[in-house]
N, C-alpha and C. Protein backbone atom coordinates (compact mmCIF):
# COMPACT_ATOMS: atom_id res chain seq x y z
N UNK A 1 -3.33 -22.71 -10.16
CA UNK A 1 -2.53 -21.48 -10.25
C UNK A 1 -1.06 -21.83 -10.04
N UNK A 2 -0.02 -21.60 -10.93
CA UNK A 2 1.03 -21.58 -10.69
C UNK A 2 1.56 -21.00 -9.48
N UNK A 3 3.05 -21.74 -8.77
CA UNK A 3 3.33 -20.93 -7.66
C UNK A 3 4.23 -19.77 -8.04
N UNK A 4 4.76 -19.81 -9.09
CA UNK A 4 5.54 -18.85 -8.80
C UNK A 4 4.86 -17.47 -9.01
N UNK A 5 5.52 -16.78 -8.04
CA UNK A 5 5.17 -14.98 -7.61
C UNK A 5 6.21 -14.36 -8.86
N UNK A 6 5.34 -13.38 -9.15
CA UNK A 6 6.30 -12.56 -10.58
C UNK A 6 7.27 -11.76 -9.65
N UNK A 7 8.41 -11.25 -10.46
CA UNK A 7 9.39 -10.69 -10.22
C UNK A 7 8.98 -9.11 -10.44
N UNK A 8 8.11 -8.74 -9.56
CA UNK A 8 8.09 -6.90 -9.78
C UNK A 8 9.06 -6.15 -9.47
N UNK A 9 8.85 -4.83 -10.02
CA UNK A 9 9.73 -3.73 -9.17
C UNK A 9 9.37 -3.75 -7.84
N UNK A 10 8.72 -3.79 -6.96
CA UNK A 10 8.55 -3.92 -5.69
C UNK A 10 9.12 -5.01 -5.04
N UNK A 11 9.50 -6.29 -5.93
CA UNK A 11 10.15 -7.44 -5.37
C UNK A 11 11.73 -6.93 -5.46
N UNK A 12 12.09 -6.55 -6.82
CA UNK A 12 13.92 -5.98 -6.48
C UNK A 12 13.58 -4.99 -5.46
N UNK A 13 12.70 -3.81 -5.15
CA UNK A 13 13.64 -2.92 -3.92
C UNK A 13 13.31 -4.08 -2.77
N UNK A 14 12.59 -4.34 -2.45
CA UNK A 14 12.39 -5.47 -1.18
C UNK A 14 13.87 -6.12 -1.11
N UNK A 15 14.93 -6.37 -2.47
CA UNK A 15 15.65 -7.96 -2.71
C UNK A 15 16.76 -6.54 -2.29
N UNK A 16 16.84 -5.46 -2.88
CA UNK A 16 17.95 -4.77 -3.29
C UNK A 16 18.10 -3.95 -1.46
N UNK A 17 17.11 -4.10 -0.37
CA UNK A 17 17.17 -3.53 0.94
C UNK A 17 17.27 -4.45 1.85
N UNK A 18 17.62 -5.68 1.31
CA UNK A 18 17.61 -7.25 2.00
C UNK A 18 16.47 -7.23 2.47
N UNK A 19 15.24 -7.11 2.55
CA UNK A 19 13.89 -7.28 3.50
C UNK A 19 13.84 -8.70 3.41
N UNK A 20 13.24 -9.42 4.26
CA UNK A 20 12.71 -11.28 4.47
C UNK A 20 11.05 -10.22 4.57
N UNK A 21 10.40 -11.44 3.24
CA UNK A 21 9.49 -11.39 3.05
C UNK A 21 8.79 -12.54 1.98
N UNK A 22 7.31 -13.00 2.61
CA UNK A 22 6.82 -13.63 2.31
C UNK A 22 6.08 -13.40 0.65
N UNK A 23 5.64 -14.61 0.28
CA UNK A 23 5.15 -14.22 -0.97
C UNK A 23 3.54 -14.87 -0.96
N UNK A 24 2.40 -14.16 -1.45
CA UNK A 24 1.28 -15.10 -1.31
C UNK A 24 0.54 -14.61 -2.63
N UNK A 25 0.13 -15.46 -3.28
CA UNK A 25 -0.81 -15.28 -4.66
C UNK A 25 -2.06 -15.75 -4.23
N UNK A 26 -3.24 -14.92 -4.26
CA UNK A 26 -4.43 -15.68 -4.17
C UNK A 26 -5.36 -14.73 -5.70
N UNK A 27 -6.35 -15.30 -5.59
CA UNK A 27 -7.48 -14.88 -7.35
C UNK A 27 -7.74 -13.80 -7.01
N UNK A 28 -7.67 -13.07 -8.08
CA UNK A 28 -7.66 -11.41 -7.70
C UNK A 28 -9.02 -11.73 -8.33
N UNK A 29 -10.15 -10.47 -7.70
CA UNK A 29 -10.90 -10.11 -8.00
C UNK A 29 -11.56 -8.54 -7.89
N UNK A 30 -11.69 -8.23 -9.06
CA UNK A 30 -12.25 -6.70 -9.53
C UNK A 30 -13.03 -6.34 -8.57
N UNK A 31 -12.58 -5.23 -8.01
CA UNK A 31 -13.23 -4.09 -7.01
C UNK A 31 -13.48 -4.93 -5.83
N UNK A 32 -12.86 -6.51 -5.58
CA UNK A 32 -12.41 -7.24 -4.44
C UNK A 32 -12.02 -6.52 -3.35
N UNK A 33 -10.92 -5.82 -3.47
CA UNK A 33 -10.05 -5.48 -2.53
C UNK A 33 -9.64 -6.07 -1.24
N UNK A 34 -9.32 -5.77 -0.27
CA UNK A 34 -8.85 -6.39 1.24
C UNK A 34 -9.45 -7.46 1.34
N UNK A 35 -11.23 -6.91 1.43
CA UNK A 35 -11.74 -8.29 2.50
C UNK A 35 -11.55 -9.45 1.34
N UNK A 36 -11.59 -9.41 0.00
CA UNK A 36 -11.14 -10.28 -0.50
C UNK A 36 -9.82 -11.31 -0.57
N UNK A 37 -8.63 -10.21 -0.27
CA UNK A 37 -7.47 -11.14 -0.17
C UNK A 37 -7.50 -11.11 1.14
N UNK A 38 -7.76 -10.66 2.20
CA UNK A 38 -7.85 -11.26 3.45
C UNK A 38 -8.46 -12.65 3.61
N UNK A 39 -9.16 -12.59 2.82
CA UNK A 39 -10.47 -13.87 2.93
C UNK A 39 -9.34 -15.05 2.24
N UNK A 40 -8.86 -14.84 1.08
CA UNK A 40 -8.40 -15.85 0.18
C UNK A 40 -6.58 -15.96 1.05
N UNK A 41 -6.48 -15.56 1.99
CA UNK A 41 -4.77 -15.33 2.66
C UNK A 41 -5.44 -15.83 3.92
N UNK A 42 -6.54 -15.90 4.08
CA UNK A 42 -6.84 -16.51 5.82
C UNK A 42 -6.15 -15.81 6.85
N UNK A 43 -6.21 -14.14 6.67
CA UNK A 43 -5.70 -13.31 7.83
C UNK A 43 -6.53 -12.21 8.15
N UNK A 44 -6.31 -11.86 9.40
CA UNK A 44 -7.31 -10.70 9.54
C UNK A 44 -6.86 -9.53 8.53
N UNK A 45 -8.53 -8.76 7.98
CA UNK A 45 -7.99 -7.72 7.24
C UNK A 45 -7.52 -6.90 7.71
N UNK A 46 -7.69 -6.34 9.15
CA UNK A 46 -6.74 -5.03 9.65
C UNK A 46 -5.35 -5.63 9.59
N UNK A 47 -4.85 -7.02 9.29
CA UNK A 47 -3.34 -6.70 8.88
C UNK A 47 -2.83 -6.52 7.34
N UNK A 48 -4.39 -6.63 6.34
CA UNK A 48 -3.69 -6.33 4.76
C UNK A 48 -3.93 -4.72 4.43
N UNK A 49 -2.50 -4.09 3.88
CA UNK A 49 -2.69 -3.11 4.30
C UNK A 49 -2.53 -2.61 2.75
N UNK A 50 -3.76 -1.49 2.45
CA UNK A 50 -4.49 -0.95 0.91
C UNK A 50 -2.85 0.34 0.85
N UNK A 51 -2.51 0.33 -0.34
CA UNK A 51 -1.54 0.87 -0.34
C UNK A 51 -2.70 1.93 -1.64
N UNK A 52 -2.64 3.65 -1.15
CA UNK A 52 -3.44 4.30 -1.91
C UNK A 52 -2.70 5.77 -2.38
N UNK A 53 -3.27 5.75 -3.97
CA UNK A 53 -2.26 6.95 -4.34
C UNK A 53 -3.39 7.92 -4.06
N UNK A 54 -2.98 9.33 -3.64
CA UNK A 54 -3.88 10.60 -3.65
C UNK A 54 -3.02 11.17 -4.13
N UNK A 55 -3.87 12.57 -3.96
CA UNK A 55 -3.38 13.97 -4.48
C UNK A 55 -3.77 15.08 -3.40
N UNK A 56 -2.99 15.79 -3.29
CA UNK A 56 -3.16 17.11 -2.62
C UNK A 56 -4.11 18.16 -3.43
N UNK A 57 -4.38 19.55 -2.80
CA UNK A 57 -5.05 20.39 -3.80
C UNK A 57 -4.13 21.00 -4.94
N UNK A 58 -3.07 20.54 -4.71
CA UNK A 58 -1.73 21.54 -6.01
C UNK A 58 -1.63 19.95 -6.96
N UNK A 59 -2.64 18.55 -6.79
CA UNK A 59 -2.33 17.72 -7.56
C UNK A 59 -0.67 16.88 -7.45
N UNK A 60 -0.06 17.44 -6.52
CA UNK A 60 0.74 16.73 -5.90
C UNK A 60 0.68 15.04 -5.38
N UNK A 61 1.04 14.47 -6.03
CA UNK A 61 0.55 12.71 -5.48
C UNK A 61 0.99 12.39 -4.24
N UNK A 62 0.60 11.62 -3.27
CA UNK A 62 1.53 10.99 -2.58
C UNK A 62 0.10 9.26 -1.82
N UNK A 63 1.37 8.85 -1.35
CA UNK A 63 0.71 7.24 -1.35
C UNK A 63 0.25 7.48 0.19
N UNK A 64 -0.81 6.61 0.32
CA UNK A 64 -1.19 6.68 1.53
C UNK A 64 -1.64 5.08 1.87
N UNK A 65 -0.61 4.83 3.07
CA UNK A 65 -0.65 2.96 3.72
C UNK A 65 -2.03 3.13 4.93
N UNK A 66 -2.78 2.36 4.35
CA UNK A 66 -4.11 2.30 5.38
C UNK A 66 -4.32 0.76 6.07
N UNK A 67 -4.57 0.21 7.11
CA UNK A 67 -5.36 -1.05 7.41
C UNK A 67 -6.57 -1.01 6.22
N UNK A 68 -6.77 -2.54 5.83
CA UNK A 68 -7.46 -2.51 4.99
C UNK A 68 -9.27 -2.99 5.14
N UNK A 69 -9.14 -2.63 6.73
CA UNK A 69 -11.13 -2.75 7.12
C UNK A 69 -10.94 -1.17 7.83
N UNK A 70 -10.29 0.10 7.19
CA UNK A 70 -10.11 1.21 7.36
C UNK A 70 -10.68 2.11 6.01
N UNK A 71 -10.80 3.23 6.46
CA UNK A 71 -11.02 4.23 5.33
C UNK A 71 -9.95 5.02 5.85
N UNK A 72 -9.47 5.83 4.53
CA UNK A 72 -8.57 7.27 5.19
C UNK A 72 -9.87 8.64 5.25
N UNK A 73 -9.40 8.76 6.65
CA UNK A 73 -9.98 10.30 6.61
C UNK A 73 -9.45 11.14 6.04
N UNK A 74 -9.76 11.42 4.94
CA UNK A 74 -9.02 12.75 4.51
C UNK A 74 -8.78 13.78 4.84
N UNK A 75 -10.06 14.65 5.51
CA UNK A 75 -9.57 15.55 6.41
C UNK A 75 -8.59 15.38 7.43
N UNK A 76 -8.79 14.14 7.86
CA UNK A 76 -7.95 14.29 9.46
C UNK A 76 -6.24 14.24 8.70
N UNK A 77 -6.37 13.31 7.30
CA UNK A 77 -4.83 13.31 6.90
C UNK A 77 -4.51 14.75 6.47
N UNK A 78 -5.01 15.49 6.01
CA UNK A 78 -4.62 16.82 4.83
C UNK A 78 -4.52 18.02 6.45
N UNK A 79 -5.09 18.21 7.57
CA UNK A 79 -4.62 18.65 8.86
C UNK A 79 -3.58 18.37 8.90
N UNK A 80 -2.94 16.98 9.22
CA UNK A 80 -1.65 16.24 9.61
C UNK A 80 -0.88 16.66 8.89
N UNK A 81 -1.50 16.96 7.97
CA UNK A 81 0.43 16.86 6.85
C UNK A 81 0.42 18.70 6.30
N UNK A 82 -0.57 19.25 6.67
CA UNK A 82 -0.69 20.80 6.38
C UNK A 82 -1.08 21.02 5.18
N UNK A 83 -2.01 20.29 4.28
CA UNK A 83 -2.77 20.99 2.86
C UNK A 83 -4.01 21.25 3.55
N UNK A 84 -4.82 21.74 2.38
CA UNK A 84 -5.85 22.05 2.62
C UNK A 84 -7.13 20.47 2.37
N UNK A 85 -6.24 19.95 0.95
CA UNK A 85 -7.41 19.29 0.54
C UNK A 85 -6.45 17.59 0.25
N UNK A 86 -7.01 16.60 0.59
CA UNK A 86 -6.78 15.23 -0.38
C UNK A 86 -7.34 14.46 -0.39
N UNK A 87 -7.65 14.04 -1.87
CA UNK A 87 -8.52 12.89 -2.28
C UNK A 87 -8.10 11.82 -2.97
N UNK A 88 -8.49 10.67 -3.59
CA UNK A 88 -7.87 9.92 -4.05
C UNK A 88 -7.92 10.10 -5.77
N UNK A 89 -6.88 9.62 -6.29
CA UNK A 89 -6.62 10.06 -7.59
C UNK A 89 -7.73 8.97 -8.44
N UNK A 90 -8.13 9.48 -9.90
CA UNK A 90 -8.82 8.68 -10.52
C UNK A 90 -7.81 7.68 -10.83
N UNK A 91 -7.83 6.48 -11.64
CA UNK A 91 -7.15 5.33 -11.76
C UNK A 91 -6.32 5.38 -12.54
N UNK A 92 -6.84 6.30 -13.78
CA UNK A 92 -5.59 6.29 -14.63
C UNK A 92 -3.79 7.44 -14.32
N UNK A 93 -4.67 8.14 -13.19
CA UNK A 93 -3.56 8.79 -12.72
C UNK A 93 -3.11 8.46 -11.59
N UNK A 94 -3.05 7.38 -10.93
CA UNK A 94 -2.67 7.08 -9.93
C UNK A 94 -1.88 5.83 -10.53
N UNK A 95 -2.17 5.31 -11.41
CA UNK A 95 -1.36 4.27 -12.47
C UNK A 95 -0.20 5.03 -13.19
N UNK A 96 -0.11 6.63 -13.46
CA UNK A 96 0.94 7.56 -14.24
C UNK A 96 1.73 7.23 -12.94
N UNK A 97 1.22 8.20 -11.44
CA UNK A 97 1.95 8.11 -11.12
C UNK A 97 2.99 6.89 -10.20
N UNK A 98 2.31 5.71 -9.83
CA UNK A 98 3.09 4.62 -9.29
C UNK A 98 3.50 3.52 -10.44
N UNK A 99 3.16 3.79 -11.41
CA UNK A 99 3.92 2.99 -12.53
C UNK A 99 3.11 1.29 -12.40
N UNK A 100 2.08 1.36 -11.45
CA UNK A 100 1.54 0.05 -10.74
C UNK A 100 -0.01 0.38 -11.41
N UNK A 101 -0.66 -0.82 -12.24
CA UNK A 101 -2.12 -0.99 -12.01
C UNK A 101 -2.82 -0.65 -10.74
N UNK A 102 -4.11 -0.05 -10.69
CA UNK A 102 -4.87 0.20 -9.28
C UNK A 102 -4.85 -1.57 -9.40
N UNK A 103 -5.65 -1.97 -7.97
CA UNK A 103 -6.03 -3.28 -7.70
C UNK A 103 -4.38 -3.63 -7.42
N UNK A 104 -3.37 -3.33 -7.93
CA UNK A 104 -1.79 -4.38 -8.11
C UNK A 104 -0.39 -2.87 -7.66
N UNK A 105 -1.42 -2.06 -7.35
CA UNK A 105 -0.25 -0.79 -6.58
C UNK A 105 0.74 -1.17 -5.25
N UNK A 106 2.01 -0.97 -5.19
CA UNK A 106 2.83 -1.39 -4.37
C UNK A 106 3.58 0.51 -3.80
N UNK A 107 3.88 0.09 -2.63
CA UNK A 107 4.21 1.22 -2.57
C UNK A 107 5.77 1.48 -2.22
N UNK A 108 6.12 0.14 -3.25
CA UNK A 108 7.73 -0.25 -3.38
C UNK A 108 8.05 -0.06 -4.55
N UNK A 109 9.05 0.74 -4.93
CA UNK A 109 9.36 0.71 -6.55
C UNK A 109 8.83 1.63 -7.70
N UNK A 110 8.03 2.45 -7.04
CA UNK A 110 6.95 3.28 -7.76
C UNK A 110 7.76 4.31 -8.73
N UNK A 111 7.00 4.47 -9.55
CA UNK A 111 7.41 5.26 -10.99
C UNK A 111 8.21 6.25 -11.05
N UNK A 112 7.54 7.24 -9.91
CA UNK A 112 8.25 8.26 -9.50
C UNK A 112 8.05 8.50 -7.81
N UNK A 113 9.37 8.92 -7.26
CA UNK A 113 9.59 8.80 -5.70
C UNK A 113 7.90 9.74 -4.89
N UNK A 114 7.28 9.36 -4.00
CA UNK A 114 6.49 10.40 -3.06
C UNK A 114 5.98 10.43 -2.00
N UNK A 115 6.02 11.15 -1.40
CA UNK A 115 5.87 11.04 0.11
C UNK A 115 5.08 9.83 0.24
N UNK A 116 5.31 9.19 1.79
CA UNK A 116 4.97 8.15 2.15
C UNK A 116 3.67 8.16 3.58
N UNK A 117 2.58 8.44 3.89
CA UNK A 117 2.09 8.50 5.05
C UNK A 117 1.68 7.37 5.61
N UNK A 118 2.01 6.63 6.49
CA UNK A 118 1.33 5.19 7.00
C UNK A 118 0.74 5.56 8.45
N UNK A 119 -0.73 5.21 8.60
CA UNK A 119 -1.51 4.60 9.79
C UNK A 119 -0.76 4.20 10.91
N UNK A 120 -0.61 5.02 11.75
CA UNK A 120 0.66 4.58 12.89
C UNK A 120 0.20 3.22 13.54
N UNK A 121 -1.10 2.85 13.33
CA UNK A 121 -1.27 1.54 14.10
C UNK A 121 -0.57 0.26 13.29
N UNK A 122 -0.75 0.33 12.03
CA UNK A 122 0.53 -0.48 11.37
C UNK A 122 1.72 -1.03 11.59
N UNK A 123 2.37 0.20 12.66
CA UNK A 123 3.44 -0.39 13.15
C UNK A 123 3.79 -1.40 14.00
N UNK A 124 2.25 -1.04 14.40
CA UNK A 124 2.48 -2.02 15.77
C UNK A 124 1.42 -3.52 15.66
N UNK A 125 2.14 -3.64 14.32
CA UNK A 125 1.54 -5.09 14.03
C UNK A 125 2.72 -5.89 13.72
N UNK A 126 2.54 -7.56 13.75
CA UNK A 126 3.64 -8.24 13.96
C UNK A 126 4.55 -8.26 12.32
N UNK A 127 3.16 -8.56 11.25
CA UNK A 127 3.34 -8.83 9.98
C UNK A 127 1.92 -8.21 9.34
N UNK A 128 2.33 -7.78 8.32
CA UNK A 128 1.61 -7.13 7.48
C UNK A 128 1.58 -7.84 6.30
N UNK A 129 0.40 -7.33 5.12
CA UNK A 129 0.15 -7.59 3.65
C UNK A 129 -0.26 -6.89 2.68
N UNK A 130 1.11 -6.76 2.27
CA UNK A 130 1.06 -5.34 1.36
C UNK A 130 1.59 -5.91 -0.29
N UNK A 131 0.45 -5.23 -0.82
CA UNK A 131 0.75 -5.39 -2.18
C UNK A 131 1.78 -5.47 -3.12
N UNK A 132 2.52 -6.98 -3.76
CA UNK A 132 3.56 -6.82 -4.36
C UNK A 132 3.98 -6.12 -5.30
N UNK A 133 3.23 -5.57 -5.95
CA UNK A 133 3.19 -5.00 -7.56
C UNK A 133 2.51 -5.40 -8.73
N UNK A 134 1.14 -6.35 -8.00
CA UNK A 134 0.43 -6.77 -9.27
C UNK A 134 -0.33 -7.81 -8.44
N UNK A 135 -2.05 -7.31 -9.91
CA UNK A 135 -3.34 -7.72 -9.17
C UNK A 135 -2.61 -9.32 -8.72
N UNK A 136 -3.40 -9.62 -7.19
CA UNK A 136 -3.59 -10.70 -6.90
C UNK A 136 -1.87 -11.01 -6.21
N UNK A 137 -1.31 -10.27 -6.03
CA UNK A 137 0.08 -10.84 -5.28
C UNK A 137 0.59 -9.71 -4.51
N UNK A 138 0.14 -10.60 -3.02
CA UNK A 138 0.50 -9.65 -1.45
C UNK A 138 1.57 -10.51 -1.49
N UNK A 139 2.77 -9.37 -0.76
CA UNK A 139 3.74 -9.98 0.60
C UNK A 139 3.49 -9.88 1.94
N UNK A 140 4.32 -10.70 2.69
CA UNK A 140 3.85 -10.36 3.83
C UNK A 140 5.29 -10.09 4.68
N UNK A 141 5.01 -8.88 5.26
CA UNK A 141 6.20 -7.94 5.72
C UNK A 141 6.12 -7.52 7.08
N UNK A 142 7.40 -7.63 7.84
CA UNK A 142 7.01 -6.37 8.92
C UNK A 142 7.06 -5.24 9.10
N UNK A 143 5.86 -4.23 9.57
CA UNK A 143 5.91 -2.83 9.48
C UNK A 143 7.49 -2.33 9.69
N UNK A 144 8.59 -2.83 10.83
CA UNK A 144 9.43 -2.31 10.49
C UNK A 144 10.44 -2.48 9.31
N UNK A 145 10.86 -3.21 8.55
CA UNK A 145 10.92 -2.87 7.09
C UNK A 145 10.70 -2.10 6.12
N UNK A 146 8.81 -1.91 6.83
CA UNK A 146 8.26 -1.16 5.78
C UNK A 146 8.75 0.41 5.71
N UNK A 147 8.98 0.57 7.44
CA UNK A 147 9.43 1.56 7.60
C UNK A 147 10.66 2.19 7.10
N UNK A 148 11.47 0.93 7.60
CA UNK A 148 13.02 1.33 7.13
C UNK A 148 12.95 1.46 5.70
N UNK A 149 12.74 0.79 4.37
CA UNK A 149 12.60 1.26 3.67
C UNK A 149 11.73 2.33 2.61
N UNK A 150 10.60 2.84 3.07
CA UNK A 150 10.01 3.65 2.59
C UNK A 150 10.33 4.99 3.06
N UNK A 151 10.13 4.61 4.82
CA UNK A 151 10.59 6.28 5.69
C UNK A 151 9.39 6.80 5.75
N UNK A 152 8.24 6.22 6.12
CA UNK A 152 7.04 7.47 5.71
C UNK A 152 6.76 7.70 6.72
N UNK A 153 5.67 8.86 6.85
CA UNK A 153 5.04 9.42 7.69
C UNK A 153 4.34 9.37 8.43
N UNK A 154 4.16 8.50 10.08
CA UNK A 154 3.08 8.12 10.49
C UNK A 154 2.20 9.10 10.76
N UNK A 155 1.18 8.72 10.95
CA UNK A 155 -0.34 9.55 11.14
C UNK A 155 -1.39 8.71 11.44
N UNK A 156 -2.30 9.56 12.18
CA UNK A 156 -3.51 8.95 13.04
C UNK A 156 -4.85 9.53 11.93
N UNK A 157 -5.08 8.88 10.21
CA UNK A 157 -6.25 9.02 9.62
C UNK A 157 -7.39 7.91 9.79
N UNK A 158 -7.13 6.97 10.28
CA UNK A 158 -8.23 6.19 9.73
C UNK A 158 -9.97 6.54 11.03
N UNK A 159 -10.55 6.35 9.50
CA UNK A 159 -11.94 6.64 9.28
C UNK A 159 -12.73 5.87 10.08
């Protein structure tokens, strides 16, 4: 495998907010997810963190940052944030709206701007691994970064 990491939109806002961040390519594999690039990155999966588009009940998108040996509760998130309902979008609309393949979604750079909710335990990790913008290429970041540049919303969902 070649080393070099592609140049996504998620790599310019990272370049364009000065973030220091790591780059790691490992073999993507279909419906893989976490424990897979955890496995192929040799880190625990509660630090690779599933970056997920939903929808509200008005179809409203917004991304939701989970640990990735987590589920989001949906109920407990759609309480938190005051809808009634959110689920996760089918693939091809969760690809409209982050401009990112599922499997290669970043929640840097996305198509169109939307709310941000992250797993407050996230923060309080040293370094994280969050999806660069394409299957098979995590960075590795610290939650505060992630924070400073996204701004999202912490919350207590996971499942």
């Amino acid at each position: 495998m070649s080393s070099k990491a592609p140049v996504t939109q998620a790599v310019r806002v990272l370049r364009e907010h000065k973030v220091d961040y790591t780059e790691h390519l490992y073999k993507y594999e279909d419906k893989g997810g976490t424990t897979v690039s955890a496995r192929e990155l040799g880190v625990d999966e509660h630090c690779v963190v599933k970056t997920l588009i939903m929808e509200d009940e008005n179809k409203r998108p917004l991304i939701v940052l989970m640990h990735g040996d987590r589920e989001v509760g949906t109920g407990m998130l759609a309480k938190q944030i005051g809808v009634k309902k959110i689920h996760p979008c089918d693939p091809k609309t969760a690809d409209k709206h982050s401009g990112y393949q599922v499997g290669g979604t970043s929640p840097f750079g996305t198509r169109h701007p939307m709310p941000v909710y992250m797993e407050a335990g996230i923060a309080e990790l040293d370094t994280i691994y969050i999806n660069g913008g394409k299957r098979g290429f995590l960075i590795g970041v610290s939650p505060h970064d992630v924070i400073r540049v996204l701004n999202p919303t912490l919350v207590n969902a996971a499942a």
